[in-house]
C-alpha atoms as a PDB file:
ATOM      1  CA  UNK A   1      35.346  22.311 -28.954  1.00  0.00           C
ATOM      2  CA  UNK A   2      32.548  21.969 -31.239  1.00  0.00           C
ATOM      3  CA  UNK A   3      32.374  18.141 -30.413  1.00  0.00           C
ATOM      4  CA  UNK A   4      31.975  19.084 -26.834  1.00  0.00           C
ATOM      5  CA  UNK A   5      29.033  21.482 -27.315  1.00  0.00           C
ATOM      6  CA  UNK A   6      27.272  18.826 -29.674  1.00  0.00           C
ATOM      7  CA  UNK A   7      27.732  16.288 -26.850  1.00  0.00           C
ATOM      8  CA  UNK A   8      26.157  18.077 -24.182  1.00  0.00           C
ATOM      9  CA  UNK A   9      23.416  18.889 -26.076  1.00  0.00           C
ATOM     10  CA  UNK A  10      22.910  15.444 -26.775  1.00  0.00           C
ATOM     11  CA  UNK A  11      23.381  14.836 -23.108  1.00  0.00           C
ATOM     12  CA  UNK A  12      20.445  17.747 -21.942  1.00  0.00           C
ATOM     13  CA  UNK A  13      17.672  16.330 -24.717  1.00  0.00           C
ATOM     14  CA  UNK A  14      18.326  12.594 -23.317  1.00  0.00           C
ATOM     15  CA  UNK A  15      17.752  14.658 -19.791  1.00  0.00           C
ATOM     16  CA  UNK A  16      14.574  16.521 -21.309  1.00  0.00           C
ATOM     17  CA  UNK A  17      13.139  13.426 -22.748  1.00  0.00           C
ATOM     18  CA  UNK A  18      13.351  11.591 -19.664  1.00  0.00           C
ATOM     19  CA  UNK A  19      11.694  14.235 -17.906  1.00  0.00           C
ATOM     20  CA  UNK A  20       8.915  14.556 -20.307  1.00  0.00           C
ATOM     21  CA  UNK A  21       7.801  11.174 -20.042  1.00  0.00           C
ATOM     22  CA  UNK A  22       8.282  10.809 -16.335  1.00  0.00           C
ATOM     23  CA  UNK A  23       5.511  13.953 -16.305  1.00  0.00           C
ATOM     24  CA  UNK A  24       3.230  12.443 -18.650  1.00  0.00           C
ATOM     25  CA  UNK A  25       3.198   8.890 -16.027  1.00  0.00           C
ATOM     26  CA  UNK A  26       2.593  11.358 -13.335  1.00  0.00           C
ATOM     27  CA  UNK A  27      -0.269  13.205 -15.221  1.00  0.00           C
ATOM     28  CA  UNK A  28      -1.682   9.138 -16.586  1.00  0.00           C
ATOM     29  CA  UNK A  29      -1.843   7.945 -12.793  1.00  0.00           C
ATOM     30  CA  UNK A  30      -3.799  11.337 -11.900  1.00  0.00           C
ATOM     31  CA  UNK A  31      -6.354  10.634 -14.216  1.00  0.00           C
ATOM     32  CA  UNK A  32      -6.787   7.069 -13.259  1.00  0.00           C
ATOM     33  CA  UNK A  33      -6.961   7.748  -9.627  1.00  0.00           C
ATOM     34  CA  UNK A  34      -9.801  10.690 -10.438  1.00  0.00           C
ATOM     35  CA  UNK A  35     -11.965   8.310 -12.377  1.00  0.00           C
ATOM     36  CA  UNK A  36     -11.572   5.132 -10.028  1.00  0.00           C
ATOM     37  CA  UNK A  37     -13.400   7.566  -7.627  1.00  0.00           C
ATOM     38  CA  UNK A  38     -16.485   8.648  -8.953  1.00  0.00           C
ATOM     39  CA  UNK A  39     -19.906   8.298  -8.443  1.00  0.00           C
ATOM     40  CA  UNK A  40     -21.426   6.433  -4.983  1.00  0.00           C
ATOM     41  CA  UNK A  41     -18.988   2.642  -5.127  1.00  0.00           C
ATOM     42  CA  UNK A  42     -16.162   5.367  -6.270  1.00  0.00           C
ATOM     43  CA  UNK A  43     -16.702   7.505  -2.850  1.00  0.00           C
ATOM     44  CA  UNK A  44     -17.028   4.168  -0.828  1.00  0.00           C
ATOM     45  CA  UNK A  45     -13.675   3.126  -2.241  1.00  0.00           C
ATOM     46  CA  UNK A  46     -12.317   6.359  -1.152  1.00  0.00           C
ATOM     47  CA  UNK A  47     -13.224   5.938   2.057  1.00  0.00           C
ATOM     48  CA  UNK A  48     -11.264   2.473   1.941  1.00  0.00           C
ATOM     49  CA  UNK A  49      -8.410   3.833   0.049  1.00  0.00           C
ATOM     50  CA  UNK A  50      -8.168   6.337   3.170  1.00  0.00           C
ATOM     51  CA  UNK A  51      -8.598   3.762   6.100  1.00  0.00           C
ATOM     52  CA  UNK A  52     -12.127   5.317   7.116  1.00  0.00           C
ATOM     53  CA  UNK A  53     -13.045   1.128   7.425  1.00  0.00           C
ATOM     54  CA  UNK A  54     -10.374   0.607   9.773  1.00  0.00           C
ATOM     55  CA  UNK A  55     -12.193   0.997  12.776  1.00  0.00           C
ATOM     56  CA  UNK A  56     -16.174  -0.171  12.585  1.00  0.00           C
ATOM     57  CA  UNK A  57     -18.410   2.449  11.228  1.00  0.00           C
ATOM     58  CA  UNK A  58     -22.715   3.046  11.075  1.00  0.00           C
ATOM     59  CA  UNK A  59     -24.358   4.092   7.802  1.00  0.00           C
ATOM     60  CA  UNK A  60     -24.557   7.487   9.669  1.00  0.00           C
ATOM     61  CA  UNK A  61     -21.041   8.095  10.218  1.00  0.00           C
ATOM     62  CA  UNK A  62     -20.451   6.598   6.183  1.00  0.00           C
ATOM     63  CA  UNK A  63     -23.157   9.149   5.243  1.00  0.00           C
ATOM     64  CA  UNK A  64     -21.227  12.013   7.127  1.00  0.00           C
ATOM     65  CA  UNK A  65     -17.611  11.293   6.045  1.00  0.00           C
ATOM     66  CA  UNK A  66     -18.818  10.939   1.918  1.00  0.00           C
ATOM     67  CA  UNK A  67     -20.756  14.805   2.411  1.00  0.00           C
ATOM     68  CA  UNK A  68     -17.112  15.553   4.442  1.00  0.00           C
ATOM     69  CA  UNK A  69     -15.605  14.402   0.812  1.00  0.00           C
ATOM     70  CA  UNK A  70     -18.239  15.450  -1.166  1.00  0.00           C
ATOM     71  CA  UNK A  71     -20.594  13.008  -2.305  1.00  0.00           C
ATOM     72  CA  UNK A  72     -24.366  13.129  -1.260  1.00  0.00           C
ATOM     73  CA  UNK A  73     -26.447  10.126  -1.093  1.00  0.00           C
ATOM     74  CA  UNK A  74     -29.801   8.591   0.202  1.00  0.00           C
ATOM     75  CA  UNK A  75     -29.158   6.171   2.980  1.00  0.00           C
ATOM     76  CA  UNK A  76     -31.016   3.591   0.928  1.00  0.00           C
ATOM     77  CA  UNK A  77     -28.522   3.831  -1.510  1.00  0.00           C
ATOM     78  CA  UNK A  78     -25.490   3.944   0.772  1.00  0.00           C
ATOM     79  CA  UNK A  79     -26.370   0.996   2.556  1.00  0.00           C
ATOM     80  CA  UNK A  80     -27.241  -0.753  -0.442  1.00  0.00           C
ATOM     81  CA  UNK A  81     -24.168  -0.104  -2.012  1.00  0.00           C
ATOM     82  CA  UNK A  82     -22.308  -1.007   0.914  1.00  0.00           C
ATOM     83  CA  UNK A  83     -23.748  -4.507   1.253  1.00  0.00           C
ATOM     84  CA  UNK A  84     -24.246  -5.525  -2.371  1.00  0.00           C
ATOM     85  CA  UNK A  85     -21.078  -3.940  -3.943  1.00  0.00           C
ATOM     86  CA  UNK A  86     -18.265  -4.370  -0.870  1.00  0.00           C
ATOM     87  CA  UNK A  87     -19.825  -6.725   1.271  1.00  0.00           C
ATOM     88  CA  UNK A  88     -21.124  -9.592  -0.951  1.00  0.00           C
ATOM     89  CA  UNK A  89     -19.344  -9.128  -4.443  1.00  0.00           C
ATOM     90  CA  UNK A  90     -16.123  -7.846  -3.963  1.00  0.00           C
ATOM     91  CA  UNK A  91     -15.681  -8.698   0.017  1.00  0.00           C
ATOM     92  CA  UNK A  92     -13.972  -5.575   0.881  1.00  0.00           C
ATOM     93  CA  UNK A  93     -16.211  -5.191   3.869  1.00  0.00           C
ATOM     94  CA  UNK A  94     -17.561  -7.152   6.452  1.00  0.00           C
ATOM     95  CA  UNK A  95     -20.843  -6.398   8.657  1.00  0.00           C
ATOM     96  CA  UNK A  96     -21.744  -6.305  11.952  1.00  0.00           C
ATOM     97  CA  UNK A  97     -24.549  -6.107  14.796  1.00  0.00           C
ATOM     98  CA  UNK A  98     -23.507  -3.661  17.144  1.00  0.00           C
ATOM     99  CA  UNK A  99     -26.674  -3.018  19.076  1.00  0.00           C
ATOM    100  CA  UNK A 100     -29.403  -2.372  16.737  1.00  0.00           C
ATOM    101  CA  UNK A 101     -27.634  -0.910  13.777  1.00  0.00           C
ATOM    102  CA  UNK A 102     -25.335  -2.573  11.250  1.00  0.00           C
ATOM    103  CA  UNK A 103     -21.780  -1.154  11.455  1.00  0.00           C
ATOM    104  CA  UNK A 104     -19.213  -1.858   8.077  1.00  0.00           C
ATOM    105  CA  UNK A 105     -14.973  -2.640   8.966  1.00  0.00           C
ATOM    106  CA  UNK A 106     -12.250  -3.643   6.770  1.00  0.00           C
ATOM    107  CA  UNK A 107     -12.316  -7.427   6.159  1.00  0.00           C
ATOM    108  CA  UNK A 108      -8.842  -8.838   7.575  1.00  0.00           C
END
């Protein structure tokens, strides 16, 4: 009897341990995800991340989704960010002329 009991509460703390460190992955990959979005290149990302650049999009309609999402930026800085940072260092992006403004997609 007393075997029994000491086994199953050997059985429940290999249970709770597992669970504890499955939370504390969850709560690492949280924090990650938070930081990997801030500032101007972090709401840009975001807006990859979500498939905003799936479809080609103006500076305007960047400008509008990152104040949807919460970040507020000068269009000078948005576009420059956009074609120094994701167009021409980490070609994420591609440009392109669509009448006589510059609309950002989703490199294939």
């Amino acid at each position: 009897m007393e075997e029994e009991i000491k086994k199953a509460l050997e059985e429940l703390d290999a249970r709770i341990t597992k669970l504890e460190s499955a939370m504390t992955l969850d709560e690492n990959k949280s924090k990650l995800s938070k930081a990997s979005y801030s500032g101007l290149a972090g709401g840009l990302r975001l807006l990859i991340d979500n498939g905003f650049f799936n479809q080609p999009k103006t500076i305007d309609e960047i400008i509008a989704e990152l104040n949807r999402e919460g970040y507020y930026n000068t269009h000078a800085g948005v576009a420059s960010t956009l074609s120094m940072t994701f167009v021409k260092k980490q070609k994420t992006l591609t440009r392109m002329k669509e009448g006589n403004k510059w609309a950002y997609v989703k490199r294939k």
